[in-house]
Protein backbone atom coordinates (compact mmCIF):
# COMPACT_ATOMS: atom_id res chain seq x y z
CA UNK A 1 14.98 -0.75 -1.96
CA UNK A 2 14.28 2.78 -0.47
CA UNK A 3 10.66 2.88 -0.36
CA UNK A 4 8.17 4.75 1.88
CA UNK A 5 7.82 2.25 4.48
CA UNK A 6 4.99 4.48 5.85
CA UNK A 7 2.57 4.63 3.37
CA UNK A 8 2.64 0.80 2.50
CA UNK A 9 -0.16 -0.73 4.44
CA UNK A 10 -2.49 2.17 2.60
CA UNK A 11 -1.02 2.51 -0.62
CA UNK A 12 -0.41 -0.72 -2.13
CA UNK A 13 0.26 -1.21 -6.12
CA UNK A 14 -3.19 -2.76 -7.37
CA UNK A 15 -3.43 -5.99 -9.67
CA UNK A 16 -2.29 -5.86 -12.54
CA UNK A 17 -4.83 -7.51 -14.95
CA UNK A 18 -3.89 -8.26 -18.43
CA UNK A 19 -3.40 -5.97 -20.82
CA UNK A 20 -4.83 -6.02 -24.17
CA UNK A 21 -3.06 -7.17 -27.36
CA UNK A 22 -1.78 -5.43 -29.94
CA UNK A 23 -4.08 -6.71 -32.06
CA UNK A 24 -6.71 -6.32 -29.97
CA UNK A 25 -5.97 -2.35 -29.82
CA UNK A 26 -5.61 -2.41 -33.46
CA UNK A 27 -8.82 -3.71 -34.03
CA UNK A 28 -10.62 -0.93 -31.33
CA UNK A 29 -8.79 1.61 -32.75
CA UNK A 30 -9.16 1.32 -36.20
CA UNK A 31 -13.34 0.80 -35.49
CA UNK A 32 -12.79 3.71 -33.40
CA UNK A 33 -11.74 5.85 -36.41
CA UNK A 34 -14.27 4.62 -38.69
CA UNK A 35 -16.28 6.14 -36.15
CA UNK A 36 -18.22 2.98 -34.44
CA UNK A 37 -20.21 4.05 -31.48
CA UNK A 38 -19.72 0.70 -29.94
CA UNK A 39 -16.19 0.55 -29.87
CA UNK A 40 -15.89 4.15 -28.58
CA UNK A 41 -17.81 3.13 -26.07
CA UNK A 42 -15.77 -0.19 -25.50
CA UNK A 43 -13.14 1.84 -25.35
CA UNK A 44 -14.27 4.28 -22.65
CA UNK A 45 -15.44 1.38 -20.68
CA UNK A 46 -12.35 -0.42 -20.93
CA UNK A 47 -10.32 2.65 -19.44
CA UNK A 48 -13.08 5.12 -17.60
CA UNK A 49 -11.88 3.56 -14.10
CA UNK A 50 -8.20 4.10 -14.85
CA UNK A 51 -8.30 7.06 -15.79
CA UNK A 52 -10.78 8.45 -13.32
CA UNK A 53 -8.76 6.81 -10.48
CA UNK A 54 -5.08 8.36 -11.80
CA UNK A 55 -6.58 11.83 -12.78
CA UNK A 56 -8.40 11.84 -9.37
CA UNK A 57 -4.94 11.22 -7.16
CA UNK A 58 -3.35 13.93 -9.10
CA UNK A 59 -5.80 16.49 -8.95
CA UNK A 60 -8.24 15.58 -6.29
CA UNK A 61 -11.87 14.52 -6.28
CA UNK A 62 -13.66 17.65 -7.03
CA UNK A 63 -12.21 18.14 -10.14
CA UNK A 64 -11.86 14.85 -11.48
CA UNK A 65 -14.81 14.36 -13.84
CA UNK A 66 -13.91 17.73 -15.61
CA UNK A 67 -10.15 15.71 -15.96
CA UNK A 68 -11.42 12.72 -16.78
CA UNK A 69 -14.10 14.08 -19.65
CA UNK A 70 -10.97 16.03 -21.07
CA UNK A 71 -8.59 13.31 -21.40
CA UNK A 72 -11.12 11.20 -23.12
CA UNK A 73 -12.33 14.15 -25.60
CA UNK A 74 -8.01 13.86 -26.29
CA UNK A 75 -8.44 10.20 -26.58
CA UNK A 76 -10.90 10.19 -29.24
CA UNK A 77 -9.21 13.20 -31.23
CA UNK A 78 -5.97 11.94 -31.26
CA UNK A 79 -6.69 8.44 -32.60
CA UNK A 80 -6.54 9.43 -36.14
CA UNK A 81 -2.73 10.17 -34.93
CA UNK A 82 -2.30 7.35 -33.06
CA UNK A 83 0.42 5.30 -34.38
CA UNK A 84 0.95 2.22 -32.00
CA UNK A 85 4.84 3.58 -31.18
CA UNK A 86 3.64 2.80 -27.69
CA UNK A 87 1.10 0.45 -26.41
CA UNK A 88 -2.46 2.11 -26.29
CA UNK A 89 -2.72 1.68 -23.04
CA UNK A 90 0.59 3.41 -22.26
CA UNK A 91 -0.58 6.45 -24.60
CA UNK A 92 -3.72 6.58 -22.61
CA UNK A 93 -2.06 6.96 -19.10
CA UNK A 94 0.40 9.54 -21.18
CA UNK A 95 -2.92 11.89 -22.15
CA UNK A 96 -4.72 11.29 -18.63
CA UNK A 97 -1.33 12.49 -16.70
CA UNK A 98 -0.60 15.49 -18.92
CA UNK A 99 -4.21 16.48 -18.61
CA UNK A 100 -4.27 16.05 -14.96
CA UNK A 101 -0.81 17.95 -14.80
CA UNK A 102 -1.61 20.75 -16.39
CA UNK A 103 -5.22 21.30 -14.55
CA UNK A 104 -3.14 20.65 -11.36
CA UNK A 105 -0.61 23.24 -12.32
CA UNK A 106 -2.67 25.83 -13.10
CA UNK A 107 -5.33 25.20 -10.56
CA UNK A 108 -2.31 25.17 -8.08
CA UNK A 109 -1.22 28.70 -8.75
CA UNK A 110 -4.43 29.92 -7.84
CA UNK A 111 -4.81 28.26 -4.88
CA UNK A 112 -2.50 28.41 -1.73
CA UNK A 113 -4.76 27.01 0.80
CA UNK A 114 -8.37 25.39 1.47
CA UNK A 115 -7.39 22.99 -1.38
CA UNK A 116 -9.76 19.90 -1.49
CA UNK A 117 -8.19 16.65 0.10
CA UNK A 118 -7.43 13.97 -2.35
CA UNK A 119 -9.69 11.02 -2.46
CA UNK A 120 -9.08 8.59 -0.26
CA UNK A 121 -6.50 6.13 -1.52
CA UNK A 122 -8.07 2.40 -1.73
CA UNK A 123 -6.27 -0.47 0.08
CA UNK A 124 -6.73 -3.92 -0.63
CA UNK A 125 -9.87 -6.14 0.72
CA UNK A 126 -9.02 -6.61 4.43
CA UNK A 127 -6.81 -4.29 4.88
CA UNK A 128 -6.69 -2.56 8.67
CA UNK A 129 -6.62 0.54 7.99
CA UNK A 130 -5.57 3.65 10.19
CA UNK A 131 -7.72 6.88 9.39
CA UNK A 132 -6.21 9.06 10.84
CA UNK A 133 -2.64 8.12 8.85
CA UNK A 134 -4.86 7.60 6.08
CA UNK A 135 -5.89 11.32 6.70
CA UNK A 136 -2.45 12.47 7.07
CA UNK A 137 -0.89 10.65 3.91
CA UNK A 138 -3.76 12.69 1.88
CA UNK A 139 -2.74 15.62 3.07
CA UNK A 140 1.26 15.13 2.58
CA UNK A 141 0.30 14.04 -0.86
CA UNK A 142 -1.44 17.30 -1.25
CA UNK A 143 1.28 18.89 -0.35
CA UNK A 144 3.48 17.66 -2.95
CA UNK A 145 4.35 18.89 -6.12
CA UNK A 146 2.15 18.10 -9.22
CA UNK A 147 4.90 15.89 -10.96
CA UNK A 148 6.21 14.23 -7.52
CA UNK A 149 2.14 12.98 -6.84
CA UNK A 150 2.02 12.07 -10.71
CA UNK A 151 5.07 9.63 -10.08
CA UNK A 152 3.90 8.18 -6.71
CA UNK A 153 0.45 7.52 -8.22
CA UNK A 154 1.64 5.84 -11.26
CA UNK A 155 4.32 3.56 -9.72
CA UNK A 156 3.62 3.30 -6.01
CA UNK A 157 -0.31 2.74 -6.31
CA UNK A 158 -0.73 1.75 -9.82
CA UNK A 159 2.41 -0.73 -9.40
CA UNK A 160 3.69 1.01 -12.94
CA UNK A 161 7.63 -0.33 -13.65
CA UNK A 162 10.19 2.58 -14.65
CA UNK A 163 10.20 1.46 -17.84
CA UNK A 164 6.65 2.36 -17.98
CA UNK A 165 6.76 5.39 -16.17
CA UNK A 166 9.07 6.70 -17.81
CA UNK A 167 6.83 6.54 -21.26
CA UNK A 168 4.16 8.03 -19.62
CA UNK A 169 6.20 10.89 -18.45
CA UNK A 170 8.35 11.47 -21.32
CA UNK A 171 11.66 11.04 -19.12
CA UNK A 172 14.14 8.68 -18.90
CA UNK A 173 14.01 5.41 -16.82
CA UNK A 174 16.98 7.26 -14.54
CA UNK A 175 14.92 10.58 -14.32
CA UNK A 176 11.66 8.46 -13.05
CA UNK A 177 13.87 6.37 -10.71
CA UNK A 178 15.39 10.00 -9.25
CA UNK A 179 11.84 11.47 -9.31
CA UNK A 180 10.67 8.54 -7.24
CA UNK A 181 13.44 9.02 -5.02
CA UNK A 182 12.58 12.71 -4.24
CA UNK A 183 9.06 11.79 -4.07
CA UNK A 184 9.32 9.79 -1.09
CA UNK A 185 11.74 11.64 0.37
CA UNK A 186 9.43 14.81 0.65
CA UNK A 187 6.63 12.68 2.02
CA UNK A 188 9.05 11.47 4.65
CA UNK A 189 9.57 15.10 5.70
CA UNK A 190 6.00 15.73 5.93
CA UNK A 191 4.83 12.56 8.23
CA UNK A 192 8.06 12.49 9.72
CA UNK A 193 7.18 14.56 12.51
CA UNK A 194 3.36 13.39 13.16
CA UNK A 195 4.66 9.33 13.05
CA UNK A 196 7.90 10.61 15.45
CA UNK A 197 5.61 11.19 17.88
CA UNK A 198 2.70 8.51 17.46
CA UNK A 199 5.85 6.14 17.84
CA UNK A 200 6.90 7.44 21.35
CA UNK A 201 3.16 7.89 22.50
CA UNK A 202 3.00 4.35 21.38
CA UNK A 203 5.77 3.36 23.41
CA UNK A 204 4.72 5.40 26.41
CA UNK A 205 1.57 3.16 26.06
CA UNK A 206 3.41 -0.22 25.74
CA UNK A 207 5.37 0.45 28.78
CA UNK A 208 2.46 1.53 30.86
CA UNK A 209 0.52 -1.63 29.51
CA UNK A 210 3.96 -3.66 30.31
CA UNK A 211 3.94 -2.28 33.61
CA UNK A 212 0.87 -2.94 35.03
CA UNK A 213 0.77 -6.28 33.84
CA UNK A 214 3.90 -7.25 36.35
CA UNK A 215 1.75 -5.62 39.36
């Protein structure tokens, strides 16, 4: 598999927990629509981190809340058209990354520089982390294209399949696989150069400690 080999011990694809039924949905949805405050808010409650957490690796911290607020204010309006072709879930993560896509896009084209780093990207419970490649990785991501970060987020943290990616997106399971591909590739260019050289100074190190411990 050609994966980035240097990102894994910080971005790792989370649990995946179990996803509602179909009946289940059906029954939230259709008390959504008869306008039930309760299940709205189940609803919100039941995706609010989700979404918060994709939005906010596509278009960085200080704009996620506006994201987030507009993807559920779509949520809530488009229920009436919801009509289960895809799992809710699935539909959700569709409205949260066209949202976030199109804030990123614009936002991008007014901005060429000073751009907020992305939050930080969570790693599992006892997980060593390095922040300083922590740092770096933020910043490549940053550097990427809207759609390229959209596709790293949803399969490479989220642990998304293609097949599910490719819903999301609107593509087809080859274009997410290519998009993937590309993806990585770009961040290998941008840390390439930084982890070149932490490799040698780390081997410069290991050969002094090697050294000295023969003396």
């Amino acid at each position: 598999m050609n994966t980035l080999a240097t990102t894994q011990d910080i971005v790792r694809p989370r649990p995946r927990s179990a996803a509602p039924s179909r009946e289940t949905d059906a029954a939230l949805i259709a008390a959504c629509r008869r306008g039930e405050h309760r299940a709205m808010e189940a609803l919100y409650h039941q995706y609010k981190r989700r979404v918060f957490g994709l939005v906010t690796r596509i278009v960085g911290p200080s704009d996620a809340e506006e994201v987030a607020q507009d993807v559920f204010v779509r949520i809530y309006r488009g229920l009436a058209k919801f009509r289960g072709d895809a799992a809710l879930g699935t539909w959700i993560y569709r409205l949260a990354v066209n949202a976030a896509l199109t804030h990123a896009s614009r936002r991008d084209r007014r901005r060429h520089a000073g751009e907020e780093a992305l939050a930080q990207i969570p790693a599992p419970t006892g997980v060593q982390r390095d922040p300083g490649l922590a740092s770096r990785l933020e910043d490549a991501l940053r550097e990427l294209p809207p759609g390229y970060r959209a596709i790293l987020v949803l399969h490479d943290v989220e642990g998304l399949s293609h097949d599910e990616c490719a819903a999301i997106m609107g593509c087809r399971v080859g274009t997410s696989k290519s998009q993937l591909h590309k993806a990585r590739a770009r961040m290998r260019e941008l840390l390439g150069p930084e982890l070149a050289a932490e490799r040698r100074q780390g081997g410069r190190v290991g050969r002094r400690a090697g050294g000295s411990g023969g003396r």
